[in-house]
N, C-alpha and C. Protein backbone atom coordinates (compact mmCIF):
# COMPACT_ATOMS: atom_id res chain seq x y z
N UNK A 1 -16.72 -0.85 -15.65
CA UNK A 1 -16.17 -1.68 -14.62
C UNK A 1 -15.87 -3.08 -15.15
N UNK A 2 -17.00 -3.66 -16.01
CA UNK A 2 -16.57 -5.08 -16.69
C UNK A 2 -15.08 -4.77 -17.53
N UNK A 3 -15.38 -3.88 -18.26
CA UNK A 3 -14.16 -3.92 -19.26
C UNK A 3 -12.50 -3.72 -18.04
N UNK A 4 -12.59 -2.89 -17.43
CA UNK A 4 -11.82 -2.57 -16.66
C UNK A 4 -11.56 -4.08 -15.57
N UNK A 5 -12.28 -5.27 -15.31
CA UNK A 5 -11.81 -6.55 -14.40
C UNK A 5 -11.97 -7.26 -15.73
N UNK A 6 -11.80 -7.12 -16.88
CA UNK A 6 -11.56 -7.97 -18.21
C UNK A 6 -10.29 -7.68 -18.87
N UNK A 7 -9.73 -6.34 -18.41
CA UNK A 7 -8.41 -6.28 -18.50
C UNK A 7 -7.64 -6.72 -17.94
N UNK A 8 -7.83 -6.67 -16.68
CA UNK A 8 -6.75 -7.16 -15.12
C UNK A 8 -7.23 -8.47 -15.62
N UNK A 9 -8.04 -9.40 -15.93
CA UNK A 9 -8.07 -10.60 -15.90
C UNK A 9 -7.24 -11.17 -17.22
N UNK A 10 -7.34 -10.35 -17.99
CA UNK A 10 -5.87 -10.66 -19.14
C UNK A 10 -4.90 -10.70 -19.05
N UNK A 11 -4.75 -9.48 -18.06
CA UNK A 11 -2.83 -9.52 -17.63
C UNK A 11 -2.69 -10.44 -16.66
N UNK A 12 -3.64 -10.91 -15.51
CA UNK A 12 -3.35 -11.98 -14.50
C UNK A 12 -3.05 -13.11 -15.49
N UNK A 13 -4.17 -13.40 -16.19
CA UNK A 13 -3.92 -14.80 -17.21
C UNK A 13 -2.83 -14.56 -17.57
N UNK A 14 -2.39 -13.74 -18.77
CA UNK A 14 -1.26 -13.72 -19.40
C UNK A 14 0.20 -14.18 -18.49
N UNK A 15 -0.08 -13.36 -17.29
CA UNK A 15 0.88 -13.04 -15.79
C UNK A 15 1.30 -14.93 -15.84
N UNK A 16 0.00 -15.23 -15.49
CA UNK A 16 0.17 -16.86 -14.95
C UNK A 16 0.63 -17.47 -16.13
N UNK A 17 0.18 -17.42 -16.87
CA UNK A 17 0.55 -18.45 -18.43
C UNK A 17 2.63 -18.36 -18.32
N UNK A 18 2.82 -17.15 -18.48
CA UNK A 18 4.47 -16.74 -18.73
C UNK A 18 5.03 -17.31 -17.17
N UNK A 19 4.52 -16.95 -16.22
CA UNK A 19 5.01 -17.60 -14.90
C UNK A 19 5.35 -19.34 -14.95
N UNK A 20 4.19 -19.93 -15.65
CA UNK A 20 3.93 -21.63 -15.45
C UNK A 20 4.95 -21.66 -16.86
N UNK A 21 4.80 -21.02 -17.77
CA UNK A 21 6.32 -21.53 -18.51
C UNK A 21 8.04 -20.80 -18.51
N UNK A 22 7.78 -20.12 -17.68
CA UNK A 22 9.12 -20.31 -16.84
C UNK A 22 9.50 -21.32 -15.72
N UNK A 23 8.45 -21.64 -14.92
CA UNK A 23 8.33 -22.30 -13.87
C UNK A 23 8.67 -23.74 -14.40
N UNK A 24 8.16 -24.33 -15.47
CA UNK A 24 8.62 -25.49 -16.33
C UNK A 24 10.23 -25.54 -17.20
N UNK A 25 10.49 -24.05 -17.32
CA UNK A 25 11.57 -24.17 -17.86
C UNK A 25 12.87 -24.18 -16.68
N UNK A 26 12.50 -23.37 -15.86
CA UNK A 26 12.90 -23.59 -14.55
C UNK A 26 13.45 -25.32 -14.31
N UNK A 27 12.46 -25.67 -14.02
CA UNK A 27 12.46 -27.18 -13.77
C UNK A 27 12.86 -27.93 -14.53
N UNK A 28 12.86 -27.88 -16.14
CA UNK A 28 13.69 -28.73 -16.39
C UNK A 28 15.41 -28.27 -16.07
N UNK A 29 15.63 -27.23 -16.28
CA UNK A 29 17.01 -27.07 -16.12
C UNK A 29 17.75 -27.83 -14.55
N UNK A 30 16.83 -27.75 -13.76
CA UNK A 30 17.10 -28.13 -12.51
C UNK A 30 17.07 -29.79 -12.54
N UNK A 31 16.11 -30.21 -13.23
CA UNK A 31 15.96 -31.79 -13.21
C UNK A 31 17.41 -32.42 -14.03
N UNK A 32 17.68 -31.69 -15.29
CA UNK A 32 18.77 -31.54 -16.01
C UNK A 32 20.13 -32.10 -15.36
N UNK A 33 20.56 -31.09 -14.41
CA UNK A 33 21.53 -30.94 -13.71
C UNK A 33 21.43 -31.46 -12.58
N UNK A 34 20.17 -31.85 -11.97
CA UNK A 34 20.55 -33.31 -10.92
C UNK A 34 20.78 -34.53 -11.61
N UNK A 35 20.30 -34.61 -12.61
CA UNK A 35 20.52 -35.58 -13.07
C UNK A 35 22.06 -36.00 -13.69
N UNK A 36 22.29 -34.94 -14.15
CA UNK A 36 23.89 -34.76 -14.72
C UNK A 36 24.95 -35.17 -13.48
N UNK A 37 24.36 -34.57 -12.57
CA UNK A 37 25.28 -34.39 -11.50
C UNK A 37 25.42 -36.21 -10.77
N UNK A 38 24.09 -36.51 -10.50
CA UNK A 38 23.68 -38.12 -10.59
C UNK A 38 24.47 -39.07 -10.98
N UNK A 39 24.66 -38.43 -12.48
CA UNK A 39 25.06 -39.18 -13.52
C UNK A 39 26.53 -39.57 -12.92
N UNK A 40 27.14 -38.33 -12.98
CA UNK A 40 28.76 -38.29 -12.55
C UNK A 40 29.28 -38.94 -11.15
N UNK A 41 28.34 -38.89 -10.40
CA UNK A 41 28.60 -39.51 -9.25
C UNK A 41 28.55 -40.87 -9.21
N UNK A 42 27.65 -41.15 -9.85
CA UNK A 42 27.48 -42.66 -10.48
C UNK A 42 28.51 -43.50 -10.94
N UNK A 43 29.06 -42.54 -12.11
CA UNK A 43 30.34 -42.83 -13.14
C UNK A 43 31.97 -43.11 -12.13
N UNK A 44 31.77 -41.78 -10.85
CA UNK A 44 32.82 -42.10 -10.35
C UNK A 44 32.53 -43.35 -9.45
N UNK A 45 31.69 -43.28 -8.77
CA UNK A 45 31.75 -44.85 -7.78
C UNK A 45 31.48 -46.46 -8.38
N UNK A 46 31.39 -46.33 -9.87
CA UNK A 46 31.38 -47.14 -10.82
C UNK A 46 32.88 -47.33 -11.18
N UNK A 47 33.76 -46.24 -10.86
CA UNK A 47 34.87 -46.67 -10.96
C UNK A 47 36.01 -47.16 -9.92
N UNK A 48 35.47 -46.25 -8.97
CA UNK A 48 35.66 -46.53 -7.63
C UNK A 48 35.74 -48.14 -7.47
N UNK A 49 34.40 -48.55 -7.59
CA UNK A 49 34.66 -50.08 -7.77
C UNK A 49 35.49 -51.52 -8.59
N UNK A 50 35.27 -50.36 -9.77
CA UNK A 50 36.25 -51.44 -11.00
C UNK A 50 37.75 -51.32 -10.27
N UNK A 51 37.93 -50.58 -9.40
CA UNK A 51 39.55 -50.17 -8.85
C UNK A 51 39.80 -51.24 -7.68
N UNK A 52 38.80 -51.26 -6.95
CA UNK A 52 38.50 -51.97 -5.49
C UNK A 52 38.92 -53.55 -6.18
N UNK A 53 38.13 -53.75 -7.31
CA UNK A 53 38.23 -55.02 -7.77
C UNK A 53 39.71 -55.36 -8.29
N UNK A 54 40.37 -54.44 -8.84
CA UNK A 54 41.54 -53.70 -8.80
C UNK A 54 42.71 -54.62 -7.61
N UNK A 55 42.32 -54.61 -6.61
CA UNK A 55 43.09 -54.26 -5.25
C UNK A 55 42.66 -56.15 -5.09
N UNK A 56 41.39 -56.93 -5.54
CA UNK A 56 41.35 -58.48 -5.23
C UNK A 56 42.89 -59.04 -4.82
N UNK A 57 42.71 -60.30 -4.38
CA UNK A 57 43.69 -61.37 -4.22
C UNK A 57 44.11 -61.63 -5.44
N UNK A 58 43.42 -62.27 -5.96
CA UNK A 58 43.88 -62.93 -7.45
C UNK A 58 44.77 -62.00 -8.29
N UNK A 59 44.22 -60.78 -8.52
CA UNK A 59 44.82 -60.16 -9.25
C UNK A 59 45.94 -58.91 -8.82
N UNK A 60 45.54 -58.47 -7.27
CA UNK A 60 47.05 -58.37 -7.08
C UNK A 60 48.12 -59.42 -7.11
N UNK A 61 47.69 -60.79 -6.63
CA UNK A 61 49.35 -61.99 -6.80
C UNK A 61 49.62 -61.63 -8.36
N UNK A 62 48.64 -61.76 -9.07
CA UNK A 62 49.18 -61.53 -10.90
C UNK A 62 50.11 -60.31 -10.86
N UNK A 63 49.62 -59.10 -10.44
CA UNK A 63 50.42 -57.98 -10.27
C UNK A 63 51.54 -58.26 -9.68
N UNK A 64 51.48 -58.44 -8.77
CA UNK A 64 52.86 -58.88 -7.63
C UNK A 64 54.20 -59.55 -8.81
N UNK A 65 53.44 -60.48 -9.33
CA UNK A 65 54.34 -61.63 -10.15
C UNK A 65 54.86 -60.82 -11.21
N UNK A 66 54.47 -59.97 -11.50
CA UNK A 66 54.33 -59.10 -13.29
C UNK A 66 55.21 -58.45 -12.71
N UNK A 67 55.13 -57.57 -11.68
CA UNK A 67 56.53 -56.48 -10.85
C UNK A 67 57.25 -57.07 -9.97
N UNK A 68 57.37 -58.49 -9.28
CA UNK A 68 58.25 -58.76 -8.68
C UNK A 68 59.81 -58.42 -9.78
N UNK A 69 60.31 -59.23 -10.84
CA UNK A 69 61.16 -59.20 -11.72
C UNK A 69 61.97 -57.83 -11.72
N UNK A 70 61.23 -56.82 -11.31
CA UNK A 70 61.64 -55.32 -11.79
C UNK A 70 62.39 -54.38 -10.39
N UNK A 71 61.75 -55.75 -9.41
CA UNK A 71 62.53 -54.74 -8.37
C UNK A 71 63.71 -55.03 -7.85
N UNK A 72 64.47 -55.82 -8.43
CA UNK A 72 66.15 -55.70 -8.84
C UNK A 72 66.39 -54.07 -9.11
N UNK A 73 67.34 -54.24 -8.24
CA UNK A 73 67.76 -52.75 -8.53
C UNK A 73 68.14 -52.42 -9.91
N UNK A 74 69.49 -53.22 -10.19
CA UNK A 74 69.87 -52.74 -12.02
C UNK A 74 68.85 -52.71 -12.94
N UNK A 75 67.84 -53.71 -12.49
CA UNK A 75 66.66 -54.04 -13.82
C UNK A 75 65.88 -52.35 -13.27
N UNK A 76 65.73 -52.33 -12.22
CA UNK A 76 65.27 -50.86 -12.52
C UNK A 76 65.79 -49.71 -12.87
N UNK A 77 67.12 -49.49 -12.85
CA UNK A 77 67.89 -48.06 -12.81
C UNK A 77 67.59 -48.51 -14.56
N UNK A 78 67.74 -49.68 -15.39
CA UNK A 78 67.81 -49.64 -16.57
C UNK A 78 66.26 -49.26 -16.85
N UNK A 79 65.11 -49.90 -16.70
CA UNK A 79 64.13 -49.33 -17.16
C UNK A 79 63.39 -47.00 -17.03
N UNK A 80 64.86 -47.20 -16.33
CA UNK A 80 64.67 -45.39 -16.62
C UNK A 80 65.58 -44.57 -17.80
N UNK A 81 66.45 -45.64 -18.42
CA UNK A 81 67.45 -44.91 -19.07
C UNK A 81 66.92 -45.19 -20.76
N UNK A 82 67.42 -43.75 -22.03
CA UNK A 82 67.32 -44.24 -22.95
C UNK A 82 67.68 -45.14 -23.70
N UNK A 83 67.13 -45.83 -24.36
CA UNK A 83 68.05 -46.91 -25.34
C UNK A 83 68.30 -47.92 -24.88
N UNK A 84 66.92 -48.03 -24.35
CA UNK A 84 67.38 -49.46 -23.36
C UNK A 84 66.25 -50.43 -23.48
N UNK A 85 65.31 -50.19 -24.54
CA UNK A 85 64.13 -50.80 -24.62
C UNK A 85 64.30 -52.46 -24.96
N UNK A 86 65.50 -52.69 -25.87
CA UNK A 86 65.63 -53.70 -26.50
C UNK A 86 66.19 -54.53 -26.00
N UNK A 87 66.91 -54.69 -24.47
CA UNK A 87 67.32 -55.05 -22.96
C UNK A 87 65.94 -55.39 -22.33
N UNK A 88 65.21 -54.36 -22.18
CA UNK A 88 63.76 -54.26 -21.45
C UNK A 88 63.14 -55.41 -22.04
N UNK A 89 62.98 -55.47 -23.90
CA UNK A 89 61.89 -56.19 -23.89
C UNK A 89 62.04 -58.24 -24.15
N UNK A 90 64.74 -58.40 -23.89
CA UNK A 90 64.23 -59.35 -24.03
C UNK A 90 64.61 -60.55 -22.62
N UNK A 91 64.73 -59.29 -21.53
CA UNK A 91 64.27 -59.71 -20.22
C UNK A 91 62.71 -59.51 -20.09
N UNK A 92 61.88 -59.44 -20.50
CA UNK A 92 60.36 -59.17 -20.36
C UNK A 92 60.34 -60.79 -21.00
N UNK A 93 60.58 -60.73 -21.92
CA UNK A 93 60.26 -61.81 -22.95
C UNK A 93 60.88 -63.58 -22.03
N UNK A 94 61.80 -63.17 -21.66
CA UNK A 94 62.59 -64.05 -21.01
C UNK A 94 61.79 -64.90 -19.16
N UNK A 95 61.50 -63.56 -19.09
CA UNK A 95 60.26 -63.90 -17.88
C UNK A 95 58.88 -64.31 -18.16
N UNK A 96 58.21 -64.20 -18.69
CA UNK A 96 57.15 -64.41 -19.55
C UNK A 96 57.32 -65.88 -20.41
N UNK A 97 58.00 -66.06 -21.18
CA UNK A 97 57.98 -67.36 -22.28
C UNK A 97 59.09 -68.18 -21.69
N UNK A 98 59.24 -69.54 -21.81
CA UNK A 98 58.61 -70.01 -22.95
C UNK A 98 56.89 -70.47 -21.99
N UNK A 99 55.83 -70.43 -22.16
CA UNK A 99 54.64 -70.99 -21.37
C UNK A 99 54.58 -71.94 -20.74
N UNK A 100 55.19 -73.17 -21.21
CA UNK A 100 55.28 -74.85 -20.56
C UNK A 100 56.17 -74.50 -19.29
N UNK A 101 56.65 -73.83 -19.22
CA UNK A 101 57.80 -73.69 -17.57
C UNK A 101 57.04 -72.62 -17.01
N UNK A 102 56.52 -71.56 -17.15
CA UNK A 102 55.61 -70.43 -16.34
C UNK A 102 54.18 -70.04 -16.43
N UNK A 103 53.84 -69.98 -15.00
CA UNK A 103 52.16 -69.41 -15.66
C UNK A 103 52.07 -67.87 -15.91
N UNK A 104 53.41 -66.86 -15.61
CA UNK A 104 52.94 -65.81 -15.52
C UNK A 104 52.91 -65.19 -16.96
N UNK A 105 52.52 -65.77 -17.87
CA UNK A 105 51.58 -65.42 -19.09
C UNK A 105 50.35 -65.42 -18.71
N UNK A 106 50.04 -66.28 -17.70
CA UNK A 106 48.29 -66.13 -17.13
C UNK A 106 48.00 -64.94 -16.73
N UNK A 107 48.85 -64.37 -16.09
CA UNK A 107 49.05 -63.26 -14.92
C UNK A 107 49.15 -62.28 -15.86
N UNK A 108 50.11 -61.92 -16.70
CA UNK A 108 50.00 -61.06 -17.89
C UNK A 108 48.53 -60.89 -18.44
N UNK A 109 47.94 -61.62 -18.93
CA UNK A 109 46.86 -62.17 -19.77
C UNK A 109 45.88 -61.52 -18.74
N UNK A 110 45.77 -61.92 -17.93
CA UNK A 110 44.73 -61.38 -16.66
C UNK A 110 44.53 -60.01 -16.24
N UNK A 111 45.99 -59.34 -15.97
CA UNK A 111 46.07 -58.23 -16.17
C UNK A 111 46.05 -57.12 -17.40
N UNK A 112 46.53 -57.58 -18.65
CA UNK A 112 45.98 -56.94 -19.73
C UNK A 112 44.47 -56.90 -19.41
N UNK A 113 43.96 -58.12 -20.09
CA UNK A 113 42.64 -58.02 -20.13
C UNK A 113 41.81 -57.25 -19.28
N UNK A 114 42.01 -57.57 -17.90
CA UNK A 114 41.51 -56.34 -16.83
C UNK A 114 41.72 -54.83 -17.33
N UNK A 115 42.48 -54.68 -17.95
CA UNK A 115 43.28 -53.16 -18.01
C UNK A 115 42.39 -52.43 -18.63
N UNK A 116 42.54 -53.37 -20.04
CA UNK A 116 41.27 -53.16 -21.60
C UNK A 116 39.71 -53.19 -21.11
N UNK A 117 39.92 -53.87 -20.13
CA UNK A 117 38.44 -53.55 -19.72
C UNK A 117 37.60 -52.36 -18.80
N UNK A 118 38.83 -52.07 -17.93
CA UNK A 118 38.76 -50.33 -17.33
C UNK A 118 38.94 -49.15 -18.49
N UNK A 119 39.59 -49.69 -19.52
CA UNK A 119 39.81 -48.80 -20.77
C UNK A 119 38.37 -48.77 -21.10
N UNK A 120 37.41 -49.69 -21.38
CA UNK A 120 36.25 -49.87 -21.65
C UNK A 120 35.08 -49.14 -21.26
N UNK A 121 35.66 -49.44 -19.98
CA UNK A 121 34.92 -48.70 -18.71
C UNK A 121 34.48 -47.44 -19.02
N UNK A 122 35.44 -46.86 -19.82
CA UNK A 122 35.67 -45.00 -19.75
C UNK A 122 35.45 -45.03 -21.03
N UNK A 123 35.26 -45.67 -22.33
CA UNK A 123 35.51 -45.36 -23.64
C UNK A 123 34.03 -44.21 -23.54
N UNK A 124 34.27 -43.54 -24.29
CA UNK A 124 33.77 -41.94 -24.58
C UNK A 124 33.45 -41.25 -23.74
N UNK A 125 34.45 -41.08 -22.49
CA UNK A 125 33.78 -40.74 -21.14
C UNK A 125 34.67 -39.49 -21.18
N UNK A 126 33.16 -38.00 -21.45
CA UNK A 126 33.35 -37.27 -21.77
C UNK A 126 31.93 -36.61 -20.80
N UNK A 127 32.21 -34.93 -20.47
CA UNK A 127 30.94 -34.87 -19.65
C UNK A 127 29.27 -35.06 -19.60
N UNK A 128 28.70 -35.63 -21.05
CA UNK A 128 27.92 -36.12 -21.63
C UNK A 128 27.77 -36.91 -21.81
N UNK A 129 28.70 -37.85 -22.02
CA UNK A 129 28.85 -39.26 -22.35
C UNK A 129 27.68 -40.51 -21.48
N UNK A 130 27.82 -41.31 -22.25
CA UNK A 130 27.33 -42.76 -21.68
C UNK A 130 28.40 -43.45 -20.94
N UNK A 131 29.43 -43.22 -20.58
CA UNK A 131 30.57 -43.99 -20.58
C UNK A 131 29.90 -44.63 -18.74
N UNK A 132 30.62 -45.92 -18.67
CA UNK A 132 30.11 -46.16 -17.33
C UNK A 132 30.83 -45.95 -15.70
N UNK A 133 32.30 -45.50 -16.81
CA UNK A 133 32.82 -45.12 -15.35
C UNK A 133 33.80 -43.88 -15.89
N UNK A 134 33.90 -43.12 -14.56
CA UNK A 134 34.99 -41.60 -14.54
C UNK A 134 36.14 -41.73 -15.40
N UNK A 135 36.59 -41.26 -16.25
CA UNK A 135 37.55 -41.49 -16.90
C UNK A 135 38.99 -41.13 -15.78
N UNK A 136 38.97 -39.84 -15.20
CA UNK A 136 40.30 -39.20 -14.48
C UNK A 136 40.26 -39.88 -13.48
N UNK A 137 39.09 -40.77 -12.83
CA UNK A 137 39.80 -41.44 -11.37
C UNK A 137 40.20 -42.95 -12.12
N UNK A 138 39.87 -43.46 -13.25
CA UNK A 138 40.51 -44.96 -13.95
C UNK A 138 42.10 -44.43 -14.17
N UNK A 139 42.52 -43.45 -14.49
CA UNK A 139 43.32 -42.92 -14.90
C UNK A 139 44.26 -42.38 -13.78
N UNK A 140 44.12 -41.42 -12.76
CA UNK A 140 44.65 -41.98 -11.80
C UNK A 140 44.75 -43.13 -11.23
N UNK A 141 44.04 -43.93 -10.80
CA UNK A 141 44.66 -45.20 -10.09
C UNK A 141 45.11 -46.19 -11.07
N UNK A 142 45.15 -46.33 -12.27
CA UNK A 142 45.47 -47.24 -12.71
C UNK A 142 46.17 -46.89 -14.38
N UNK A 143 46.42 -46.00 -14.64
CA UNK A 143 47.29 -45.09 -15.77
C UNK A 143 48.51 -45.41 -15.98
N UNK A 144 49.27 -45.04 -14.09
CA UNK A 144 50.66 -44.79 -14.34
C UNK A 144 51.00 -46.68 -14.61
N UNK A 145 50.12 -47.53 -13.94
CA UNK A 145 50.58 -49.10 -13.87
C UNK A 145 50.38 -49.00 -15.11
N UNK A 146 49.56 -48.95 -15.63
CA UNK A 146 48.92 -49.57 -17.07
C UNK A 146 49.99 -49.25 -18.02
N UNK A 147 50.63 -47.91 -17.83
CA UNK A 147 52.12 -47.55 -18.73
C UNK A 147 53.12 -48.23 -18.28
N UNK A 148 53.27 -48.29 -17.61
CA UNK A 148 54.05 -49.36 -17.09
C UNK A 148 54.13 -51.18 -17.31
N UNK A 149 52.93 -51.15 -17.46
CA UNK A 149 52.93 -52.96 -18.01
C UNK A 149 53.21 -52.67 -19.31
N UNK A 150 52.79 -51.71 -20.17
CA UNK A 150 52.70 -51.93 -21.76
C UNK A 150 54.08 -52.27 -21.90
N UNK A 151 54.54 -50.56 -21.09
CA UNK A 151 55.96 -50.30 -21.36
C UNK A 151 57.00 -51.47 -21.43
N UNK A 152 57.24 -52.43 -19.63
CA UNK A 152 58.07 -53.17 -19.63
C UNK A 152 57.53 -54.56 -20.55
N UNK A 153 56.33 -54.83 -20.40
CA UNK A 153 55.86 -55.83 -21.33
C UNK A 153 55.84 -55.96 -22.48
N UNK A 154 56.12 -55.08 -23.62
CA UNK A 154 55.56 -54.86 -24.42
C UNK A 154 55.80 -55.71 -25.82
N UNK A 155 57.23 -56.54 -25.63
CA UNK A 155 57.47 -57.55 -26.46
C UNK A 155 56.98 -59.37 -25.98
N UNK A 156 56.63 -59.54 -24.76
CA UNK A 156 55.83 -60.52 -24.45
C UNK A 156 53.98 -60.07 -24.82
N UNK A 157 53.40 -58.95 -25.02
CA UNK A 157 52.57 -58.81 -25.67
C UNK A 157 52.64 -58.77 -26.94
N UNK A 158 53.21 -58.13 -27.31
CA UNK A 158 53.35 -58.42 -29.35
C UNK A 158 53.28 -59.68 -29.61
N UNK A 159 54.14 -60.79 -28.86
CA UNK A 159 54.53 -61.99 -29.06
C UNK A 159 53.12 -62.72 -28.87
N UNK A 160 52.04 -62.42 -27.54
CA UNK A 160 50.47 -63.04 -27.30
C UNK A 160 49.81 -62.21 -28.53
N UNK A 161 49.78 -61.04 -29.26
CA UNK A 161 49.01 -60.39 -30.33
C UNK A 161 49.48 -61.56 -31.39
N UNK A 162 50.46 -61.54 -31.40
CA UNK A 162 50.79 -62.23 -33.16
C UNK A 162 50.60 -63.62 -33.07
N UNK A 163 51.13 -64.52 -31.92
CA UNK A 163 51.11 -65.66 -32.15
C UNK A 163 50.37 -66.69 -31.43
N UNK A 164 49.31 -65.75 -30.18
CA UNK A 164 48.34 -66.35 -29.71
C UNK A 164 47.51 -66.41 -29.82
N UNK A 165 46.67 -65.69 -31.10
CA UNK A 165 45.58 -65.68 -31.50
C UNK A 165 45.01 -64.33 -30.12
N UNK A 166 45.84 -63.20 -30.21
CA UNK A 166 45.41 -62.63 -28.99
C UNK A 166 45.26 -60.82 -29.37
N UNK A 167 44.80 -60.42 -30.78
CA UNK A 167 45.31 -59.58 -31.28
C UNK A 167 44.98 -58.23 -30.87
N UNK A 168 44.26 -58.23 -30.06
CA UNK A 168 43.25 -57.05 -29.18
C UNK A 168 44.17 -56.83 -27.59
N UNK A 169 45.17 -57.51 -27.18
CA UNK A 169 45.38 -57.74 -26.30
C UNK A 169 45.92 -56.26 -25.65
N UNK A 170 45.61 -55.31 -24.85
CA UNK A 170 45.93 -54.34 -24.08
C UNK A 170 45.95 -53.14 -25.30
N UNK A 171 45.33 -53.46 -26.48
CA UNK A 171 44.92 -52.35 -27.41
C UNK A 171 43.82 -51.53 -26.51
N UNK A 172 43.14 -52.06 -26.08
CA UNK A 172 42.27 -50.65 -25.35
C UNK A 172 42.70 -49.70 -24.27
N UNK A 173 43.49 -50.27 -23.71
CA UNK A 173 44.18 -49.10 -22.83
C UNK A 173 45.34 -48.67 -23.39
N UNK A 174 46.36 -48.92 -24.29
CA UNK A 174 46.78 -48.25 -24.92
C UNK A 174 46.48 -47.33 -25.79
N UNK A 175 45.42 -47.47 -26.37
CA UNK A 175 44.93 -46.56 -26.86
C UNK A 175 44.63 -45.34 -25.69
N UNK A 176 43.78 -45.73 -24.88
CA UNK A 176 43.21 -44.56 -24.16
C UNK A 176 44.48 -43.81 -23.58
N UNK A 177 45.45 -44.51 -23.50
CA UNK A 177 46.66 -43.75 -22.68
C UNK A 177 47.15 -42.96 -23.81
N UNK A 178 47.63 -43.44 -25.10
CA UNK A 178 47.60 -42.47 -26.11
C UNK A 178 47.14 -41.48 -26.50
N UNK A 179 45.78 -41.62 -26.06
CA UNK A 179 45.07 -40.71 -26.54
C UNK A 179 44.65 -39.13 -25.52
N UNK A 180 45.31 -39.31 -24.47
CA UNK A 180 45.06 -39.12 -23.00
C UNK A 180 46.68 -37.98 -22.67
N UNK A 181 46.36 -36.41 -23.22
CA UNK A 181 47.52 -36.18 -22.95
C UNK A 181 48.32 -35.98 -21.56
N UNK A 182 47.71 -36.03 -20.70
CA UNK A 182 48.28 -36.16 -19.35
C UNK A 182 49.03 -37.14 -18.82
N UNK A 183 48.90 -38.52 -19.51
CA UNK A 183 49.96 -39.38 -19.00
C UNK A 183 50.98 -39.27 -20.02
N UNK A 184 52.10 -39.05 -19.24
CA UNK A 184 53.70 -39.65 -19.90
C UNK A 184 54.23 -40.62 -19.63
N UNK A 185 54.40 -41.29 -20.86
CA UNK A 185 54.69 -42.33 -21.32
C UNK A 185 56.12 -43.01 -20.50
N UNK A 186 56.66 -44.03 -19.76
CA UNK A 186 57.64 -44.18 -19.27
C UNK A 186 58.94 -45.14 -20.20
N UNK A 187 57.91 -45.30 -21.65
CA UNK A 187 59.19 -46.12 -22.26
C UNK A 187 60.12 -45.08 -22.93
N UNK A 188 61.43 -45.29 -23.26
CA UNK A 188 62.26 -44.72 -23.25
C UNK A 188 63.01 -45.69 -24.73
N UNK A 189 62.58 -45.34 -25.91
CA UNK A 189 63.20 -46.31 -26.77
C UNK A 189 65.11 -46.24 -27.11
């Protein structure tokens, strides 16, 4: 009879031992994936916000000022056609410089920089990542603009890279848009 409740008490032990390390493995997988899940929700309302900030006074008038110029009709039917970049960039250039007569180099400047910094936002934002905000909702709300400033801007920025001591200037979201095959590109050389 001993030997016989010294067996059952091996297989109960054994029983419990394999139960409590499933039961742990269990749990981490579960802690895992709230946490993951945490994570992402985090990332998106982290971006959610950088967008909201997005939408301010200050930096929509900068916006406003940066696209007022474009909504001339001809200036727009031209920014859709090929071979028209070199038109594009020296009405860009023309609105923008010389600095002593306009501030909207500020406005440029403000908005790059903002841009590179939502680029930031997302740099290695991958489903593992550290990154601090959603990459596809920075990218929706603020992608198609962001191609769009490089695009029509893009020789009043060369001009702040080379000769303002500004050489980083909207390199981070260009990059990410580069690198990013879902957006198409709207310049048209």
């Amino acid at each position: 009879m001993k030997d016989r409740i010294g067996k059952n008490w091996l297989i109960i032990k054994s029983s419990l031992e394999a139960l409590s390390y499933v039961s742990i493995i269990v749990g981490i997988v579960v802690a895992y994936n709230s946490y993951s899940r945490d994570r992402a929700e985090e990332r998106v309302s982290n971006a959610l916000k950088f967008i909201m900030h997005f939408q301010n006074n200050e930096m929509m008038q900068s916006r406003m000022e940066l696209q007022r110029p474009w909504l001339d009709p001809t200036r727009a039917r031209l920014s859709n056609k090929a071979g028209s970049a070199d038109i594009i960039n020296q009405i860009a250039t023309t609105i923008i410089f010389p600095i002593e007569e306009k501030d909207t180099v500020s406005d440029l400047i403000r908005v790059m920089d903002y841009l590179d910094a939502a680029a930031s936002c997302v740099a290695g934002s991958d489903e593992d990542s550290s990154s601090v905000c959603d990459k596809s909702v920075i990218l929706d709300h603020l992608g198609e603009f962001a191609d769009s400033m490089l695009c029509l801007y893009k020789a009043p920025i060369e001009e702040l890279r080379t000769n303002f001591a500004m050489p980083k200037l909207g390199t981070k979201m260009e990059a990410l848009l580069n690198d990013e095959p879902s957006v198409n590109s709207t310049c048209k050389s």
